[in-house]
Protein backbone atom coordinates (compact mmCIF):
# COMPACT_ATOMS: atom_id res chain seq x y z
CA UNK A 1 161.03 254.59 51.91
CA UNK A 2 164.04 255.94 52.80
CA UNK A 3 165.21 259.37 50.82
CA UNK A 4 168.73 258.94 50.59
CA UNK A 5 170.87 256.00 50.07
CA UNK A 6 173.21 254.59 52.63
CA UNK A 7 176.86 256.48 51.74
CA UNK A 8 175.68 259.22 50.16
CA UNK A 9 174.76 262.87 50.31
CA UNK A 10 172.08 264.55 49.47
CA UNK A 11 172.01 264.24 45.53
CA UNK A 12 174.23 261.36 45.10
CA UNK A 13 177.26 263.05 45.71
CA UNK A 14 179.82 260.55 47.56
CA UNK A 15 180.14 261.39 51.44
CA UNK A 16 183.49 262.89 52.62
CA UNK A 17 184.62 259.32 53.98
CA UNK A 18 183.46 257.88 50.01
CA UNK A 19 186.09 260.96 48.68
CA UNK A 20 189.64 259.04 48.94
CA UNK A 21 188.47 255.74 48.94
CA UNK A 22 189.85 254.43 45.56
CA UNK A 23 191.55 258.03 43.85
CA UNK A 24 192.50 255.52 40.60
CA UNK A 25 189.75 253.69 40.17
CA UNK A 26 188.28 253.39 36.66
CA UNK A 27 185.78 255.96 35.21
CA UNK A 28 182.32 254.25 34.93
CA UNK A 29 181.97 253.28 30.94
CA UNK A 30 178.47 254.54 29.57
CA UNK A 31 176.87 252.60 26.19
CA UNK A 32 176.60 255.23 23.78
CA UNK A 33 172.82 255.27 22.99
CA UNK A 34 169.88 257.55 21.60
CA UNK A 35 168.64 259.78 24.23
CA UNK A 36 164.78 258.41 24.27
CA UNK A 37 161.89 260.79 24.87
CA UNK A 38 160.50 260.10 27.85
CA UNK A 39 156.91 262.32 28.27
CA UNK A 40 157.01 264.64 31.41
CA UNK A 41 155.35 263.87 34.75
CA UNK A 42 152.25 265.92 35.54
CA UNK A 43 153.88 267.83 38.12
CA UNK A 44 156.86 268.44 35.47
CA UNK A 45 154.34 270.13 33.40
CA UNK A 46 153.04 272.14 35.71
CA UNK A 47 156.31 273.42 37.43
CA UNK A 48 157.45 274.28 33.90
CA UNK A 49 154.57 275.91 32.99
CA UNK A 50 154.39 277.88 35.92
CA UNK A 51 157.92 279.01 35.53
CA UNK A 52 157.59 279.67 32.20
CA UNK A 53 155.30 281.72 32.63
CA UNK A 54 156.92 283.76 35.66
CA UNK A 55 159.81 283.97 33.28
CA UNK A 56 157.97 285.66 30.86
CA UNK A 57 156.00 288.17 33.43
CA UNK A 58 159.83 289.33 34.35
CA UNK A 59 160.26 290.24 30.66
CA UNK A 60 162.28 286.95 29.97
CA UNK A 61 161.35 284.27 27.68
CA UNK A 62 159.93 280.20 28.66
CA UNK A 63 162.40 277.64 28.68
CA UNK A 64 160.48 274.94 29.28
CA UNK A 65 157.87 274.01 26.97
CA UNK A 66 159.52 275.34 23.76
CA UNK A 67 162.53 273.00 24.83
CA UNK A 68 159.49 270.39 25.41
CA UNK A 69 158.05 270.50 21.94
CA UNK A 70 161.98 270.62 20.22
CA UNK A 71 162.17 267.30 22.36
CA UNK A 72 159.01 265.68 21.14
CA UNK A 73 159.30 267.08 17.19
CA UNK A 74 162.82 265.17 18.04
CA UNK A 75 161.71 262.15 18.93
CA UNK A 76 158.77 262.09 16.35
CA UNK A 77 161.93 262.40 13.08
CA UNK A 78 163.52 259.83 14.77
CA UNK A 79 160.69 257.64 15.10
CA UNK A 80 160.03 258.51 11.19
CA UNK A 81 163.24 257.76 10.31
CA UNK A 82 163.85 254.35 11.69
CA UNK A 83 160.40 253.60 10.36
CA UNK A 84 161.94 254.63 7.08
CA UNK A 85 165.10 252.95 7.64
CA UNK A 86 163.20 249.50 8.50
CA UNK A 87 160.83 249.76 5.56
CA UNK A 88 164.21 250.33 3.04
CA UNK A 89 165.42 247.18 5.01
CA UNK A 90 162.43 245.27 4.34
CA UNK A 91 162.52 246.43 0.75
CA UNK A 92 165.76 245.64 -0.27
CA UNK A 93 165.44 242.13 1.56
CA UNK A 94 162.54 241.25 -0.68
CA UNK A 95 164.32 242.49 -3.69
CA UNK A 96 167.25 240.04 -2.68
CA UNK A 97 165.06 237.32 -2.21
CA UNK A 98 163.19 237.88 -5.35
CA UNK A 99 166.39 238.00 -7.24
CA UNK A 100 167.61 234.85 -5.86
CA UNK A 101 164.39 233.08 -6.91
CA UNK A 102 164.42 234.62 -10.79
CA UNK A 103 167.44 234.84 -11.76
CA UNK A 104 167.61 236.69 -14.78
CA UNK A 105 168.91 235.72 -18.12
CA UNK A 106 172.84 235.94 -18.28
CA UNK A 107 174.49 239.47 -19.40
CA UNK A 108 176.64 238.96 -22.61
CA UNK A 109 179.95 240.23 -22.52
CA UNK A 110 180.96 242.94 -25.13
CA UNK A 111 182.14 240.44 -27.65
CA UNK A 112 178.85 238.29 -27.74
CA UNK A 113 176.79 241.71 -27.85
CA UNK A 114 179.04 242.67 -30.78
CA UNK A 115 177.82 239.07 -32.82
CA UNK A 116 174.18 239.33 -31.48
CA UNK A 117 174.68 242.88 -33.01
CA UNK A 118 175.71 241.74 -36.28
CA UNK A 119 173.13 239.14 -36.71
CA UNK A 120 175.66 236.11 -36.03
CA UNK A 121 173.98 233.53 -33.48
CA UNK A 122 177.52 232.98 -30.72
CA UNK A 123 176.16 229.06 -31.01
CA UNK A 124 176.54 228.95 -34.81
CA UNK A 125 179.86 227.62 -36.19
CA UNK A 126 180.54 231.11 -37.77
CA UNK A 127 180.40 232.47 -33.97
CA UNK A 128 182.52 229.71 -32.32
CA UNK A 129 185.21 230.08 -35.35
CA UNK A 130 184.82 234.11 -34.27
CA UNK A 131 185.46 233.08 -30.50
CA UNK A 132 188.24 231.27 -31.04
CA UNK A 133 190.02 233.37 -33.36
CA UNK A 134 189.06 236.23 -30.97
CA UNK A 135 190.81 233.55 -28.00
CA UNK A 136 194.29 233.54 -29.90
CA UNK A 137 194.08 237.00 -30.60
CA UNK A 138 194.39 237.82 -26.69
CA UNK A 139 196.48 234.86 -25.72
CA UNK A 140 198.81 236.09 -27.99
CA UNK A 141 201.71 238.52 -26.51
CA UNK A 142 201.76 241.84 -27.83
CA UNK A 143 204.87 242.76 -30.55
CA UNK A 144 208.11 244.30 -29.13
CA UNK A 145 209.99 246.94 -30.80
CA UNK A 146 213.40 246.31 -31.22
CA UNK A 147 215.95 248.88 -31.65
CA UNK A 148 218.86 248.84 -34.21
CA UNK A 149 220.56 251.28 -31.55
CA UNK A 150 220.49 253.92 -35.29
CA UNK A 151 216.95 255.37 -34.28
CA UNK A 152 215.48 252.87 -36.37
CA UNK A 153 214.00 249.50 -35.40
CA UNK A 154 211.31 246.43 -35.62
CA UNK A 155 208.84 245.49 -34.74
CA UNK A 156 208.91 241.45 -33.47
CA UNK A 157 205.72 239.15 -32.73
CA UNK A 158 207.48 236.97 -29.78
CA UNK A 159 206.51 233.42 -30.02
CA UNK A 160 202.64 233.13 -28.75
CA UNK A 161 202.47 230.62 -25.96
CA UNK A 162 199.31 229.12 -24.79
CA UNK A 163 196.28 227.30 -26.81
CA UNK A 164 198.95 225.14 -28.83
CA UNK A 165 201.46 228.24 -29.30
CA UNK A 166 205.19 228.19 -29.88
CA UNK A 167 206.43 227.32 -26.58
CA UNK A 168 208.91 224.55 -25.86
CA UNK A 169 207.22 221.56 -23.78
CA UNK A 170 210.67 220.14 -22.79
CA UNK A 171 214.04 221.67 -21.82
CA UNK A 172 216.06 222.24 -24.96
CA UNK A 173 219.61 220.98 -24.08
CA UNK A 174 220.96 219.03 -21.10
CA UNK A 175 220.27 219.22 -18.08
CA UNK A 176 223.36 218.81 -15.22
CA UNK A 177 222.28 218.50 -11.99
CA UNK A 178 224.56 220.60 -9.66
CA UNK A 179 227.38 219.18 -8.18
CA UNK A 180 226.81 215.74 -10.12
CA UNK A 181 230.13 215.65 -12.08
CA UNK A 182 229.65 219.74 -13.75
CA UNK A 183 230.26 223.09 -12.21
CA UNK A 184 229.49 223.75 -9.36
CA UNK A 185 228.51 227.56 -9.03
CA UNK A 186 230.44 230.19 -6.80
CA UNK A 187 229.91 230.38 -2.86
CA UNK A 188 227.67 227.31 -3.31
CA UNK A 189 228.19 224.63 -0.32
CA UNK A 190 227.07 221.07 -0.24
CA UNK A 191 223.86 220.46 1.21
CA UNK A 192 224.30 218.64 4.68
């Protein structure tokens, strides 16, 4: 097995020749991911230990295995929460589902709440007179005040239009068409 790879140096590095070869070539794109806990080799262990331990002999403090146990108490509240996060999933996907399947009876709106409330049925002829009194009320256009240009005024209920209203259902008058024999209307040209 060889120990180094062909082109390189001793830890990777790129060989003096590999240096210039491509000075604007792209930087290499990494996923962004989780780092993973990946449990030590024996000889990892061991090493660390060992130096920890020398470490502390020289009056210093071990690097190695309290940076070991951070790592797996890490990976351990990940683990727990994407457990947790999968068992919401789950959760709310059954609640969905189960929602879909029984649907529940439909929510009255304030008005219907406000008959149910009063002991009128919203089926009986007393509640459909109620809903469509309660319909004209809010098709209808709410009063203007008119000024007298005095500080005084009135107030005028424009005509309602809508659910058989006041409004006009043809043209009052007659109608020209433009430039059939009546004026024709400044800076306008023929069609061509």
């Amino acid at each position: 097995m060889a120990m180094f790879s062909k082109g390189r140096g001793l830890f990777g590095a790129p060989l003096s020749a590999d240096m210039g070869a491509s000075p604007d070539a792209a930087p290499i794109q990494r996923e962004a991911t989780m780092p993973t806990y990946k449990k030590p080799s024996t000889a990892n262990l061991i090493i660390g230990t060992i130096g920890d331990t020398l470490s502390q002999i020289g009056g210093g403090r071990g690097n190695y295995l309290p940076g070991l146990q951070a790592r797996q108490q890490m990976a351990a509240e990940q683990a727990t929460y994407q457990q947790r996060r999968a068992d919401d999933y789950t959760d709310w996907e059954r609640k969905q589902q189960y929602a879909a399947a029984n649907p529940g009876p439909a929510k009255d709106d304030t008005f219907t709440s406000t008959l149910r409330a009063a002991g009128i049925d919203p089926a009986s002829p007393q509640g459909m007179a109620l809903y469509r009194q309660r319909a004209a009320t809010l098709a209808a256009p709410a009063p203007n005040f008119v000024s007298d240009g005095a500080g005084g005024g009135r107030w005028v209920q424009p005509p309602a239009m809508g659910l058989g209203g006041g409004a006009p259902t043809a043209p009052i008058g007659k109608l020209t068409p433009l430039g059939a024999g009546g004026a024709t209307p400044q800076g306008a040209r023929p069609f061509r």
